[in-house]
N, C-alpha and C. Protein backbone atom coordinates (compact mmCIF):
# COMPACT_ATOMS: atom_id res chain seq x y z
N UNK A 1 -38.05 -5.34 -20.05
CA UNK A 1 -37.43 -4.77 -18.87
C UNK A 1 -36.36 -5.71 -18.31
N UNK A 2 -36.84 -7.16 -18.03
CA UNK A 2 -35.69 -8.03 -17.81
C UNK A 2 -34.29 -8.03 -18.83
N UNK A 3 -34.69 -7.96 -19.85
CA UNK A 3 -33.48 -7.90 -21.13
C UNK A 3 -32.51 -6.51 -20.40
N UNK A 4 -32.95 -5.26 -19.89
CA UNK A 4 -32.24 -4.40 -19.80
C UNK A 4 -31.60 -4.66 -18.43
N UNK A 5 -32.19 -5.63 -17.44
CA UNK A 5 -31.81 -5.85 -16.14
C UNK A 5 -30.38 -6.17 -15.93
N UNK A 6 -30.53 -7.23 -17.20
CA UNK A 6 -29.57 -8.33 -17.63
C UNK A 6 -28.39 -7.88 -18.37
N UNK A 7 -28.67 -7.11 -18.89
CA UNK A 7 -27.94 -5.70 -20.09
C UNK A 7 -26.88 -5.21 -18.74
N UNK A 8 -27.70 -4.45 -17.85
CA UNK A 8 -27.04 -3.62 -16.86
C UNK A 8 -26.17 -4.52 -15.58
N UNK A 9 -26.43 -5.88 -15.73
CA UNK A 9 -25.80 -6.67 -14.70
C UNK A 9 -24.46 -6.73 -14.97
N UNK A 10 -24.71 -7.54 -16.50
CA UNK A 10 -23.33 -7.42 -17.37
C UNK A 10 -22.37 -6.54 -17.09
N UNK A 11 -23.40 -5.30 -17.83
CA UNK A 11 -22.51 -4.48 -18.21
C UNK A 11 -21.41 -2.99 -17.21
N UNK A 12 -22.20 -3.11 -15.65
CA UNK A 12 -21.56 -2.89 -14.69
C UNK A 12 -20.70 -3.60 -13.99
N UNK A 13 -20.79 -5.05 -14.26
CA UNK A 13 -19.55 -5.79 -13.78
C UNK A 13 -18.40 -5.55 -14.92
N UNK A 14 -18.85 -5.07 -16.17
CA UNK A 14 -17.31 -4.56 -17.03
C UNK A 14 -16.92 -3.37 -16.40
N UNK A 15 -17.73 -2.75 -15.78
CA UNK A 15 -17.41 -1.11 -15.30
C UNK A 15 -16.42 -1.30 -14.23
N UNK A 16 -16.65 -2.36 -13.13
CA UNK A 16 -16.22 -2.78 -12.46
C UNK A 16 -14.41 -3.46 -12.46
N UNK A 17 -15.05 -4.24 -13.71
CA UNK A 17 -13.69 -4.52 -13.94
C UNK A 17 -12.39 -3.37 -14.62
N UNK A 18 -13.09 -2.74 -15.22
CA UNK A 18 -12.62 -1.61 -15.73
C UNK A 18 -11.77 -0.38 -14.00
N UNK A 19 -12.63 -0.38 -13.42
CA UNK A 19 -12.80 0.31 -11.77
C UNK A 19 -11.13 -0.18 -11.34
N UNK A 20 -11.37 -2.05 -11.15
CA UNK A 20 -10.54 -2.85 -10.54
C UNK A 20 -9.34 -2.75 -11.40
N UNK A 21 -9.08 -2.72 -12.70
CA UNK A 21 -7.61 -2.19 -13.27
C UNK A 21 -6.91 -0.98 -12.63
N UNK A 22 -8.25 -0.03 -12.63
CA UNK A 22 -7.46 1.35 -12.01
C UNK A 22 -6.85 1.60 -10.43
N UNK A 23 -7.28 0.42 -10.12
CA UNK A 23 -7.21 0.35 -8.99
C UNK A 23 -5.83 -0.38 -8.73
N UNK A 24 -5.19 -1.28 -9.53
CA UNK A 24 -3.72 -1.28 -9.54
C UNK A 24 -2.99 0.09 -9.38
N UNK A 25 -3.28 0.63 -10.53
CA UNK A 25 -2.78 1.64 -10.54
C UNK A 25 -2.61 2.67 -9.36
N UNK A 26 -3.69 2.87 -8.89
CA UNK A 26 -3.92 3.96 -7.65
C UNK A 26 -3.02 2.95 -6.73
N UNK A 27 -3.27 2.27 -6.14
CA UNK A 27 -2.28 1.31 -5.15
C UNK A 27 -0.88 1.63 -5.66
N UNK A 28 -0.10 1.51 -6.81
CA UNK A 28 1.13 1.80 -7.13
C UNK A 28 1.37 3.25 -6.80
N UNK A 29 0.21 4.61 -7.18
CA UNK A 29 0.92 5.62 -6.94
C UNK A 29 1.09 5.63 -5.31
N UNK A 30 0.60 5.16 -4.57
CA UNK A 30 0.39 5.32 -2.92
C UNK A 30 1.50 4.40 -2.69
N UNK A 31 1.91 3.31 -3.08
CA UNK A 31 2.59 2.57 -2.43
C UNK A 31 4.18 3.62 -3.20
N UNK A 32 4.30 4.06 -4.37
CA UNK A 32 5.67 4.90 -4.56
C UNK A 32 5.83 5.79 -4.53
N UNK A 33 4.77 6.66 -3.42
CA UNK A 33 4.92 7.67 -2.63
C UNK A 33 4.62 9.16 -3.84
N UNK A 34 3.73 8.81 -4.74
CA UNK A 34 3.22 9.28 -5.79
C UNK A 34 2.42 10.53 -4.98
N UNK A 35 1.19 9.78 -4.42
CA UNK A 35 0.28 10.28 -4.13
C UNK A 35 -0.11 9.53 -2.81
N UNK A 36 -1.48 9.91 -1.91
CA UNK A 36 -1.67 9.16 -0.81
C UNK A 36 -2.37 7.82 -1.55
N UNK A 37 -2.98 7.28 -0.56
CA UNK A 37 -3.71 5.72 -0.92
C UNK A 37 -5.42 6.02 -0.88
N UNK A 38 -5.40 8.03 -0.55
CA UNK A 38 -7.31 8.18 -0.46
C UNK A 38 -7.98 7.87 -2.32
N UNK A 39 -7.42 8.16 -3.17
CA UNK A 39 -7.82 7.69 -4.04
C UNK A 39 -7.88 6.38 -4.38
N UNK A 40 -7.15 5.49 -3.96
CA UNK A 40 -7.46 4.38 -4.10
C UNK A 40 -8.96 3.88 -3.23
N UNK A 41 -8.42 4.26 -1.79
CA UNK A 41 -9.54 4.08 -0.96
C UNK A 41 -11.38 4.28 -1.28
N UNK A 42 -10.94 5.48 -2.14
CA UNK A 42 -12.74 6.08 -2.54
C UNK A 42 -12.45 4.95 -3.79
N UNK A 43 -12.00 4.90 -4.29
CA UNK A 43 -12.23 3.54 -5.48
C UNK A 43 -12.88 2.11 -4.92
N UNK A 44 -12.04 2.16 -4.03
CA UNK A 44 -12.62 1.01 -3.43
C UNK A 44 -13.44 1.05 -3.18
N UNK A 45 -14.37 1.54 -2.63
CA UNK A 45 -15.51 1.96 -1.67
C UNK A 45 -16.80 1.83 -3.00
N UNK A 46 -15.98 2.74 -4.31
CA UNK A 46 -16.99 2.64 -5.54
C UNK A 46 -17.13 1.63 -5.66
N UNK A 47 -16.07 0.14 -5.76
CA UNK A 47 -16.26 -0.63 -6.68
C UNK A 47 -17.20 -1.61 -5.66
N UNK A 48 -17.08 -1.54 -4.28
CA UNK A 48 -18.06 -1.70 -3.51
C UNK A 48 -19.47 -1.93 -3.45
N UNK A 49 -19.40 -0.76 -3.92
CA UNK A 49 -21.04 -0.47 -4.06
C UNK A 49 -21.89 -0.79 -5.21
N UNK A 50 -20.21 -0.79 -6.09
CA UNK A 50 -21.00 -1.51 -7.70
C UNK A 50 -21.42 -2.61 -7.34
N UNK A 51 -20.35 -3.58 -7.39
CA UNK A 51 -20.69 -4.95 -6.04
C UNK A 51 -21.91 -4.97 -5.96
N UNK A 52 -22.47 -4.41 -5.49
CA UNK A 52 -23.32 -4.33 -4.56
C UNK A 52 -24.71 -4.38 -5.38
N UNK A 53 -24.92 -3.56 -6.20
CA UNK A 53 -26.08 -3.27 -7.18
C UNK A 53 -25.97 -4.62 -8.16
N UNK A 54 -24.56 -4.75 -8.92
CA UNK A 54 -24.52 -5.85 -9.42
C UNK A 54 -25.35 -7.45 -8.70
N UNK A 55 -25.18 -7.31 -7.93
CA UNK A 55 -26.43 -8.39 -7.02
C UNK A 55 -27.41 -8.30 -7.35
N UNK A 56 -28.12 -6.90 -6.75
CA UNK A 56 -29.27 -6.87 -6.89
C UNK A 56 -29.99 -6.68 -8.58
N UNK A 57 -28.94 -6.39 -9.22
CA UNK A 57 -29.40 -6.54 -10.47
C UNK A 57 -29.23 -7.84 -10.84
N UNK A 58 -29.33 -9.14 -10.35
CA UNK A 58 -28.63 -10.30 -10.65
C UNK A 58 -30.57 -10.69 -10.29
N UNK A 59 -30.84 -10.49 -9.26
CA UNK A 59 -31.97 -10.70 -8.82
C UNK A 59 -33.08 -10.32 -9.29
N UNK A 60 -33.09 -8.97 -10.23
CA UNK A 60 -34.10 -8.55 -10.82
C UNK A 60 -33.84 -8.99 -12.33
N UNK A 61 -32.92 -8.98 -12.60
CA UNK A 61 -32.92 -9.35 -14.03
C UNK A 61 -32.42 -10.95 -14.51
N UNK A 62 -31.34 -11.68 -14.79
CA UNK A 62 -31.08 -12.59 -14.61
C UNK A 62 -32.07 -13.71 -14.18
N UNK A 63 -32.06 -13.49 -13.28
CA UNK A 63 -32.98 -14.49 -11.83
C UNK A 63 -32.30 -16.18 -11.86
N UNK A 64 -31.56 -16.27 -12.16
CA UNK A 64 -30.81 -17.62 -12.71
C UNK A 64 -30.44 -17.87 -11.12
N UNK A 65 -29.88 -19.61 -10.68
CA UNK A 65 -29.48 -19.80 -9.63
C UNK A 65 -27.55 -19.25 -10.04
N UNK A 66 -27.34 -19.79 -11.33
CA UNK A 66 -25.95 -19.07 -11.49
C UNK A 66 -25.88 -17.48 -11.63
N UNK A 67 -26.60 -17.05 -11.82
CA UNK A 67 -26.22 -14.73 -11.95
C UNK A 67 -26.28 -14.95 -10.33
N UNK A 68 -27.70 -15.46 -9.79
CA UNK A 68 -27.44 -14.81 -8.48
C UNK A 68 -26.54 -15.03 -7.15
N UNK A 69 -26.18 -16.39 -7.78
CA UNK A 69 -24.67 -16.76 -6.97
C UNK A 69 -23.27 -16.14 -7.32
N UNK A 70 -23.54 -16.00 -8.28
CA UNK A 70 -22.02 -15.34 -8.75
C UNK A 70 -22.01 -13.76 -8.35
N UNK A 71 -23.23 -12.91 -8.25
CA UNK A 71 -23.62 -11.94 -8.16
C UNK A 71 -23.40 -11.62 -6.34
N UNK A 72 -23.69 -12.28 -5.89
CA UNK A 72 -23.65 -12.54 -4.24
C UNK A 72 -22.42 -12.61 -3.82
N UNK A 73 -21.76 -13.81 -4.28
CA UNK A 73 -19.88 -13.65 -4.33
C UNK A 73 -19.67 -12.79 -4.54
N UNK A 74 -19.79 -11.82 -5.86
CA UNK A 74 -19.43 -10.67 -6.34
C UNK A 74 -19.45 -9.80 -5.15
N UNK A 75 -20.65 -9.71 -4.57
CA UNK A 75 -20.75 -8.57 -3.54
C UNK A 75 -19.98 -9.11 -2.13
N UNK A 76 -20.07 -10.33 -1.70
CA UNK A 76 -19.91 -10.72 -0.32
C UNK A 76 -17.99 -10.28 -0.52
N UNK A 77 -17.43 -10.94 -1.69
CA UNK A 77 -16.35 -10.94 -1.67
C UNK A 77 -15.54 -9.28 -2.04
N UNK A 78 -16.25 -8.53 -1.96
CA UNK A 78 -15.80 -7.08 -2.52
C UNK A 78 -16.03 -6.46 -1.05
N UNK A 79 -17.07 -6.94 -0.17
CA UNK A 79 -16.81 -6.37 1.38
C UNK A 79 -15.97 -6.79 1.98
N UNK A 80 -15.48 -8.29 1.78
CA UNK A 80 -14.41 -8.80 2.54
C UNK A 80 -13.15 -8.12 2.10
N UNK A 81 -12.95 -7.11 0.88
CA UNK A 81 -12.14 -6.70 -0.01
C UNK A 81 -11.60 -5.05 0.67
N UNK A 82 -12.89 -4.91 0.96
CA UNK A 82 -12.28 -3.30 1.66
C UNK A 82 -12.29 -3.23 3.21
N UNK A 83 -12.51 -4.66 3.75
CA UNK A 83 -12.30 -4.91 5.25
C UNK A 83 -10.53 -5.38 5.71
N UNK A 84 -10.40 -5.99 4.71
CA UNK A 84 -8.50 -6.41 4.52
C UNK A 84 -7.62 -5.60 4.96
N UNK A 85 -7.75 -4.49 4.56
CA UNK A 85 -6.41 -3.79 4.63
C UNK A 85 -6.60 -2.96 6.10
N UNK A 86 -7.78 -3.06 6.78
CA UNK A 86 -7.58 -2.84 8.38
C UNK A 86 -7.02 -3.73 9.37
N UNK A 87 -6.99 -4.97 9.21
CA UNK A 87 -5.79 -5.83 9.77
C UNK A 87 -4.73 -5.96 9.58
N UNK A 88 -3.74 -5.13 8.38
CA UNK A 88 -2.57 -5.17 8.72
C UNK A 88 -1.72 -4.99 9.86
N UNK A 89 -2.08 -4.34 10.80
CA UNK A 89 -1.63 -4.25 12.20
C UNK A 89 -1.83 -5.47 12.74
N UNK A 90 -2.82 -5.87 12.87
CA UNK A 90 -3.18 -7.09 13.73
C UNK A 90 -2.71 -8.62 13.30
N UNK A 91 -3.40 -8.80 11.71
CA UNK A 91 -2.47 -10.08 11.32
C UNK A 91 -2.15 -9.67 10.03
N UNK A 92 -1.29 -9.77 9.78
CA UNK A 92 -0.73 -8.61 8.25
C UNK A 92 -0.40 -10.19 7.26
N UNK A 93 -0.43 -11.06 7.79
CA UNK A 93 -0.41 -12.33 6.50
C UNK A 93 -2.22 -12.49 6.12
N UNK A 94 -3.14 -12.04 6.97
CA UNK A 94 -4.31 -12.17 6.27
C UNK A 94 -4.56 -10.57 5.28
N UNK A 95 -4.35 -9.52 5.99
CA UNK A 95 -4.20 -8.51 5.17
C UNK A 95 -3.50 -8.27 3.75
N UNK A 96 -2.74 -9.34 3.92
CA UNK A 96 -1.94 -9.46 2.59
C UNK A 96 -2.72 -10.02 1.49
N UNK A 97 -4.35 -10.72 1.61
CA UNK A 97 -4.39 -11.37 0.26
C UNK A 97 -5.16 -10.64 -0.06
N UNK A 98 -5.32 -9.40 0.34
CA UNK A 98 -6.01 -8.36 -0.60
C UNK A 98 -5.66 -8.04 -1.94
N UNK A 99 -4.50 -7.81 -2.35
CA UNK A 99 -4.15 -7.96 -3.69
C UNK A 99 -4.57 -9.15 -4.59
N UNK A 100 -4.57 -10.40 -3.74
CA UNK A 100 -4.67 -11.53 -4.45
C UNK A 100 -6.23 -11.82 -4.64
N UNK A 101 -6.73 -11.41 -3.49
CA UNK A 101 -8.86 -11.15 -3.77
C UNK A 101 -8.71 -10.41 -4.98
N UNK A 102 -8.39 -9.22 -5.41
CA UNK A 102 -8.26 -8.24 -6.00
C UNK A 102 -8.55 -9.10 -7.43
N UNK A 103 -7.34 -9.90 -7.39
CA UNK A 103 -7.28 -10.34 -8.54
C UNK A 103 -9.00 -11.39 -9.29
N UNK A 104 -9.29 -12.43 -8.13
CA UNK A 104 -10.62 -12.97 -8.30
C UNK A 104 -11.55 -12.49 -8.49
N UNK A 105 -11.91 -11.12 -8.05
CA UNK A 105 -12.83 -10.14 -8.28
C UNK A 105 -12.74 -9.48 -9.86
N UNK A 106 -11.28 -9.44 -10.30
CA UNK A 106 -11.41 -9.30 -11.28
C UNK A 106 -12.30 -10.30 -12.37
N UNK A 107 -11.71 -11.09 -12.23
CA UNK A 107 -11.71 -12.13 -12.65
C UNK A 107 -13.33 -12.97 -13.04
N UNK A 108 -13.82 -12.75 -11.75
CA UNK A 108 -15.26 -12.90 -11.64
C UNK A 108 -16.12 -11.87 -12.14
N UNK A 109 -15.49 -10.38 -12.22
CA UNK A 109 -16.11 -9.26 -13.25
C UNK A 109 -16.23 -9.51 -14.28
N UNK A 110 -15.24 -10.34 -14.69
CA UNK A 110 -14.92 -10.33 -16.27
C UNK A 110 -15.98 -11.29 -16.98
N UNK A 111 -16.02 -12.54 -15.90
CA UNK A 111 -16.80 -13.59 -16.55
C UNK A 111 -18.50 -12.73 -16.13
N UNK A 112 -18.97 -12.27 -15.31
CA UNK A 112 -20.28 -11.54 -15.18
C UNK A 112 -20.50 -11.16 -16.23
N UNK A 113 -19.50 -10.18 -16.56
CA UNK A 113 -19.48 -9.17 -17.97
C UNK A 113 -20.17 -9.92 -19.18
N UNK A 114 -19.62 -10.87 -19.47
CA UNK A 114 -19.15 -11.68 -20.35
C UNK A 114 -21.19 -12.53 -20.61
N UNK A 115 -21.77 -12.77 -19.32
CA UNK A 115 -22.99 -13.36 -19.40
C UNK A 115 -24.03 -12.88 -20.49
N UNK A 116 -24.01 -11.66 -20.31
CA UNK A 116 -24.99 -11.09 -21.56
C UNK A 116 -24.67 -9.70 -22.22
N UNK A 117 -22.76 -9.75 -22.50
CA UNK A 117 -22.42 -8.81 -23.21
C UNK A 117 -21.42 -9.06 -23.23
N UNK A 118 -20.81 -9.58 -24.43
CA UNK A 118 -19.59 -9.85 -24.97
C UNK A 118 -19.97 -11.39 -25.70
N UNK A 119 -18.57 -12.30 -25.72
CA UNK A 119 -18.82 -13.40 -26.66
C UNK A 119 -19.34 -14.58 -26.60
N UNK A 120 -19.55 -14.26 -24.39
CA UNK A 120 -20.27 -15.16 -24.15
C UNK A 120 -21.75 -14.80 -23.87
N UNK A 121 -22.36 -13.88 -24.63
CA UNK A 121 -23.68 -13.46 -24.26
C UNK A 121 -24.72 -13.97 -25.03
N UNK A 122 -25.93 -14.35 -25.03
CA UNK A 122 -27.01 -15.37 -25.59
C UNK A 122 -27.12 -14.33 -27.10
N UNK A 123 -27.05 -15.12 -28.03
CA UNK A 123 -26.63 -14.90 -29.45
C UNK A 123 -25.94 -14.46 -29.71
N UNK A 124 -24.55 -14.88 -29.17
CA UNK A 124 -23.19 -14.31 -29.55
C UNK A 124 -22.83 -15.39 -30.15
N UNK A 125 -22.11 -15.54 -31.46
CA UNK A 125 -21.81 -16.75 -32.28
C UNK A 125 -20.76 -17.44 -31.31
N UNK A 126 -21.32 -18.82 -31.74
CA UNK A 126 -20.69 -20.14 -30.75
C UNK A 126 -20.78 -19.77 -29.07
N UNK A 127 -21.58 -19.36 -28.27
CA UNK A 127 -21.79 -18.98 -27.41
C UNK A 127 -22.43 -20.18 -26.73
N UNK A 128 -23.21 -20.92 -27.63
CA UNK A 128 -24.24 -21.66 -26.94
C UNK A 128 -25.70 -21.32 -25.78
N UNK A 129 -25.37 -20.42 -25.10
CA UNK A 129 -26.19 -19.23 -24.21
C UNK A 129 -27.82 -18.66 -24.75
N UNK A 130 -28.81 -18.99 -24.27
CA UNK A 130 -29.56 -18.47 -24.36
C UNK A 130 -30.23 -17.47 -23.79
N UNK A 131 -31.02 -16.16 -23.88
CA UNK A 131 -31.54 -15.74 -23.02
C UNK A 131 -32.45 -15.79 -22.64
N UNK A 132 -32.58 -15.28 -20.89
CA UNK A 132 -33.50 -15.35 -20.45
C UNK A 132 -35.27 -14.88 -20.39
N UNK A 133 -35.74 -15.82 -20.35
CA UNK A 133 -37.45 -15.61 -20.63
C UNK A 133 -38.11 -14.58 -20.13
């Protein structure tokens, strides 16, 4: 059951990251007057909540002091992510590093991903990684 915990931690932070590409995208059609910015918005909100499970799957499966820190960032920093873009009125140089969170979140998806599915996952050749007991 832990093996699948660990399976699904992974492998929703690729979903995630997968989420967070499209999510360029949706921002470009809203910002060139494509479409509005509600699709982006409900994206956000998804990748949110992935966030979010991704934790708690960090906690049930994993149980490592590294899944569940990175897993916690994952989530703490994906609320601070869809709280951003309501201060543009108020201070629009902090609203601005939403794109640039954007990017760390990726970033931090990728390496989640990567823990126990892909090349850095425990018996992935030259991985070094073992899994968990």
């Amino acid at each position: 059951m832990r093996k699948a915990f660990c399976t699904a931690y992974s492998g929703l932070a690729w979903l995630a990251l997968a989420l967070g590409v499209l999510q360029f995208f949706l921002a470009g059609l809203g910002i060139f007057g494509a479409s509005s910015f509600s699709a982006h918005e409900t994206a956000g909100y998804t990748f949110h909540t992935i966030a979010v499970i991704v934790f708690l799957l960090a906690l049930a499966g994993p149980r490592t002091g590294r899944d569940i820190g990175m897993g916690a960032l994952f989530a703490v920093l994906a609320t601070v992510q869809i709280y951003l873009p309501e201060l543009r009125g108020d201070v629009p140089e902090l609203a601005a590093v939403h794109p640039l969170l954007a990017l760390l979140l990726l970033g931090l998806a990728a390496h989640i991903g990567r823990r126990y599915i892909g090349s850095g996952a425990p018996g992935a050749p030259g991985s070094g990684a073992t899994a968990p007991a």
